[in-house]
C-alpha atoms as a PDB file:
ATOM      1  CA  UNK A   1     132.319 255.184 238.643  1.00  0.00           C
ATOM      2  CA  UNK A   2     133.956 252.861 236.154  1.00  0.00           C
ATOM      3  CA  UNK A   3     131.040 251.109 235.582  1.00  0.00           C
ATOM      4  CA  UNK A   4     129.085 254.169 234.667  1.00  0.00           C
ATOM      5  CA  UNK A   5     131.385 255.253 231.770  1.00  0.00           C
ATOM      6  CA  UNK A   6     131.397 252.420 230.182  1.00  0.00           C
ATOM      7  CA  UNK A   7     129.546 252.327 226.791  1.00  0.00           C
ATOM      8  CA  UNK A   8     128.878 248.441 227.801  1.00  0.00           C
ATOM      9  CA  UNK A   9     126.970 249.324 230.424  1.00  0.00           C
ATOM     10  CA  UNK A  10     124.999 251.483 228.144  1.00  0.00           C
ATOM     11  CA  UNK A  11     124.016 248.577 225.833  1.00  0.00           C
ATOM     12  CA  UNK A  12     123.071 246.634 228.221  1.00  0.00           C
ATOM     13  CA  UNK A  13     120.867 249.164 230.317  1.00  0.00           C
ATOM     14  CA  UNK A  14     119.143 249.523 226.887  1.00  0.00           C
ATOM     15  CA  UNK A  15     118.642 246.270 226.902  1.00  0.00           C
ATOM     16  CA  UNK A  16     117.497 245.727 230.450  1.00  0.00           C
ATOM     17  CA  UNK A  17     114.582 248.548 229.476  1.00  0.00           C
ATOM     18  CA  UNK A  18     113.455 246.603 226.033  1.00  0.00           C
ATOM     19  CA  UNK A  19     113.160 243.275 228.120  1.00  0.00           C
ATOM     20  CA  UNK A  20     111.389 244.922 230.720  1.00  0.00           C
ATOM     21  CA  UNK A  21     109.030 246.368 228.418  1.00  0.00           C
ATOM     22  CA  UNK A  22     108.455 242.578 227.206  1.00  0.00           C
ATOM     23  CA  UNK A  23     107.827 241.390 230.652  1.00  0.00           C
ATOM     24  CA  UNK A  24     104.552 243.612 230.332  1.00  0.00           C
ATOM     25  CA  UNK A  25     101.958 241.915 228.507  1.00  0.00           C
ATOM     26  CA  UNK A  26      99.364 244.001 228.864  1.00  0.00           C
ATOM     27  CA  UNK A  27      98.984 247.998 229.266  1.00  0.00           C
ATOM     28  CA  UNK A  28     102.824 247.800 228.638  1.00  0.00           C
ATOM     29  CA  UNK A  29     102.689 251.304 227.271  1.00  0.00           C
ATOM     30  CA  UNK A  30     101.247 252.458 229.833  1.00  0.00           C
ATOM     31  CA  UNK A  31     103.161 250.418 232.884  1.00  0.00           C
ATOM     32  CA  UNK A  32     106.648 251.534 231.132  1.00  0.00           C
ATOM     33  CA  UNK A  33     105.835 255.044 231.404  1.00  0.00           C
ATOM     34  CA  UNK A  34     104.502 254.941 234.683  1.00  0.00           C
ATOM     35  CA  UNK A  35     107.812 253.319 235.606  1.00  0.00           C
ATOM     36  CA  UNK A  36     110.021 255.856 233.849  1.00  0.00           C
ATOM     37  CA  UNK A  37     107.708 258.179 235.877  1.00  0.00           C
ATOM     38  CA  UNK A  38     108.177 256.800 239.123  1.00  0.00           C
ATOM     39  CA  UNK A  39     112.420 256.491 238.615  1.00  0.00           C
ATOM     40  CA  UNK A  40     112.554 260.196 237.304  1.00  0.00           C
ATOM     41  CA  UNK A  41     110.406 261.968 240.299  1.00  0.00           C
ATOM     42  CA  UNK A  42     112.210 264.357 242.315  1.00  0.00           C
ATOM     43  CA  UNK A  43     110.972 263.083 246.262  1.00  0.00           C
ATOM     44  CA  UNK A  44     108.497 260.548 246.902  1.00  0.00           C
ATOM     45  CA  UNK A  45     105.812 259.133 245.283  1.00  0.00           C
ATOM     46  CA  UNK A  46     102.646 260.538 246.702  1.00  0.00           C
ATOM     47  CA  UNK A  47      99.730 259.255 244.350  1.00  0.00           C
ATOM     48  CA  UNK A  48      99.586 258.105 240.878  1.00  0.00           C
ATOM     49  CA  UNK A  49      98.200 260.758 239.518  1.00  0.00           C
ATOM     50  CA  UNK A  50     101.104 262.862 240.515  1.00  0.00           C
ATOM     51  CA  UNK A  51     103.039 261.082 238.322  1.00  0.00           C
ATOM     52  CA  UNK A  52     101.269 261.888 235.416  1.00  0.00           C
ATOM     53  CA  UNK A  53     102.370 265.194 235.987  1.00  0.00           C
ATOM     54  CA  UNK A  54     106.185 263.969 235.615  1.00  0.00           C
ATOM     55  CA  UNK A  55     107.484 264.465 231.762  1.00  0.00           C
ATOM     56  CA  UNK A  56     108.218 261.048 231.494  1.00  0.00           C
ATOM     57  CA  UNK A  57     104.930 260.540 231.611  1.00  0.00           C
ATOM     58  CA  UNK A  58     103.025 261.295 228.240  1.00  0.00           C
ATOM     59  CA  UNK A  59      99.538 260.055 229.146  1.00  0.00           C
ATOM     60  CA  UNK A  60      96.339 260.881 230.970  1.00  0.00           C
ATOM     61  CA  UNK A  61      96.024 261.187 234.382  1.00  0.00           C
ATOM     62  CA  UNK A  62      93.586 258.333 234.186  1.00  0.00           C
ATOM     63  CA  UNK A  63      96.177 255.869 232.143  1.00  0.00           C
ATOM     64  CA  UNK A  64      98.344 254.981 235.356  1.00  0.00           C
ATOM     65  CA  UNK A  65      95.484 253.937 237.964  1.00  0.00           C
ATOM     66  CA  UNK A  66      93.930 251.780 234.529  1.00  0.00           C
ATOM     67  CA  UNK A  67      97.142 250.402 233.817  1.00  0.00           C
ATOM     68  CA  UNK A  68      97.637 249.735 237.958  1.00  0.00           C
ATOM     69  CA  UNK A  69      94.504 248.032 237.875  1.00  0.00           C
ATOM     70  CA  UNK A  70      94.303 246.040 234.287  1.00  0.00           C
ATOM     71  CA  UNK A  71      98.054 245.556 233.439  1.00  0.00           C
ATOM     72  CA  UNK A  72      99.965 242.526 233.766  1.00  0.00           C
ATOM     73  CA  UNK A  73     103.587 241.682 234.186  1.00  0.00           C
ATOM     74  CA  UNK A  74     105.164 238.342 233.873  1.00  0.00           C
ATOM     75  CA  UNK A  75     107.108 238.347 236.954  1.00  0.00           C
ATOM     76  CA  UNK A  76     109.336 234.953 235.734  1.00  0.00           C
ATOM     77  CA  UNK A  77     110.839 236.945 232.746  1.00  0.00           C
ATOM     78  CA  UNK A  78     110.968 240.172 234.797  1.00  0.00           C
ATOM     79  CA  UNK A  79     112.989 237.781 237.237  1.00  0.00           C
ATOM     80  CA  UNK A  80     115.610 236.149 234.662  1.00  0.00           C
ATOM     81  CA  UNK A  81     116.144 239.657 233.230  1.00  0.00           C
ATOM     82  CA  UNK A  82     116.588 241.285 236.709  1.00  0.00           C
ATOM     83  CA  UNK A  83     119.224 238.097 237.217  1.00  0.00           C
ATOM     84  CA  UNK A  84     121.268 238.818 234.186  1.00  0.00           C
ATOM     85  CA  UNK A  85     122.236 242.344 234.812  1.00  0.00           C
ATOM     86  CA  UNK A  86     125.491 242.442 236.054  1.00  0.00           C
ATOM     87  CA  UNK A  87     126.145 244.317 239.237  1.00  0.00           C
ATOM     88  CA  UNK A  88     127.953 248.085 239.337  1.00  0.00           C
ATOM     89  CA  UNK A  89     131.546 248.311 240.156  1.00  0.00           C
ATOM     90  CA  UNK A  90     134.032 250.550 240.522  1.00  0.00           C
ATOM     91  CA  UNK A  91     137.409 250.757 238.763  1.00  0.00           C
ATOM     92  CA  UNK A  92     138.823 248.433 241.477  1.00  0.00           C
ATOM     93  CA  UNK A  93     136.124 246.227 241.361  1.00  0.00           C
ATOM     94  CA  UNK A  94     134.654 246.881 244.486  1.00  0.00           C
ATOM     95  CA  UNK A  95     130.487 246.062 244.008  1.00  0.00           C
ATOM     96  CA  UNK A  96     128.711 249.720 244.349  1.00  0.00           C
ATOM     97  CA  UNK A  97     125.301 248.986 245.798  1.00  0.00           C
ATOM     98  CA  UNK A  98     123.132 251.693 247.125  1.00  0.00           C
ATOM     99  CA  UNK A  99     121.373 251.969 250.923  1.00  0.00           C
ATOM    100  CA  UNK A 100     118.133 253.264 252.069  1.00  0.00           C
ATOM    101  CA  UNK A 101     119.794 255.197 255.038  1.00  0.00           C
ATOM    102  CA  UNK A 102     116.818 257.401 255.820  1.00  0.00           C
ATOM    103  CA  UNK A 103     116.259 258.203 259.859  1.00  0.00           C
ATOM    104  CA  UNK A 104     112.286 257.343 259.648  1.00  0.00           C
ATOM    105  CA  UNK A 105     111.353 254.210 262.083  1.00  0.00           C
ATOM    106  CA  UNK A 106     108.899 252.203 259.754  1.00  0.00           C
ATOM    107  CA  UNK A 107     108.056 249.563 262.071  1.00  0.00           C
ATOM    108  CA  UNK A 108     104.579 248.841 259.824  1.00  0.00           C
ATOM    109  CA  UNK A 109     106.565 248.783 256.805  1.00  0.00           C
ATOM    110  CA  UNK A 110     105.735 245.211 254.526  1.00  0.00           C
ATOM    111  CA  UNK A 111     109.143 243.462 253.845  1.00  0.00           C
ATOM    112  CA  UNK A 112     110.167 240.333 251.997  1.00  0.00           C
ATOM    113  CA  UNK A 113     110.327 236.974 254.050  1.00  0.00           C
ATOM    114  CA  UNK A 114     113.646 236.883 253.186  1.00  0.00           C
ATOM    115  CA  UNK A 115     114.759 240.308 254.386  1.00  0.00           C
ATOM    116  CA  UNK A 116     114.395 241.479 257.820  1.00  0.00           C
ATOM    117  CA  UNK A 117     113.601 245.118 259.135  1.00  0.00           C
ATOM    118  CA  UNK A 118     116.173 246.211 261.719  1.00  0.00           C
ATOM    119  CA  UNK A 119     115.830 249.912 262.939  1.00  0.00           C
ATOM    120  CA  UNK A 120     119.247 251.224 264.570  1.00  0.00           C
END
């Protein structure tokens, strides 16, 4: 992808990650990890403390259900800094997006209001 190669989209990845780690007021440590944890898993998430065992992850097994339960994120600056990434696209400038295409019928499955759930 075009958008992969370029070195902008390097700087501003690293950026992305710095802001998020600001959205995190408290337990950020912690929180950042456990994200870097959960986006370098191989499979599915099972538990939390199964992430612990993930190298990202530097901390006790303990840190990610305390930082679950006592951490805080400011969702509005999460928001604007989520908003200000600019989308993936490839050298024709086609938008790359990526699709949950998985064959498992979720009808219990929470979504957004403003998303609907339509198994094919």
């Amino acid at each position: 992808m075009h958008h992969a190669v370029d070195a902008g989209a390097a700087r501003e990845l690293s950026a992305l990650r710095a802001e998020f780690y600001r959205c995190l007021p408290r337990r950020a440590d912690a929180l950042f990890e456990l994200t870097d944890a959960v986006l370098c898993t191989d499979g599915p998430v099972r538990s939390v403390a199964v992430l612990s065992l993930v190298g990202e992850h530097r901390r006790g097994h303990g840190s990610g259900d305390a930082a679950l339960a006592r951490g805080r994120v400011n969702i509005n600056r999460l928001r604007t800094a989520l908003t200000a990434v600019s989308l993936p696209r490839a050298a024709d400038g086609r938008l790359v997006l990526a699709v949950d295409v998985t064959c498992w019928l979720r009808p219990e499955a929470h979504t957004c209001s403003q998303r609907i759930l339509c198994h094919t």
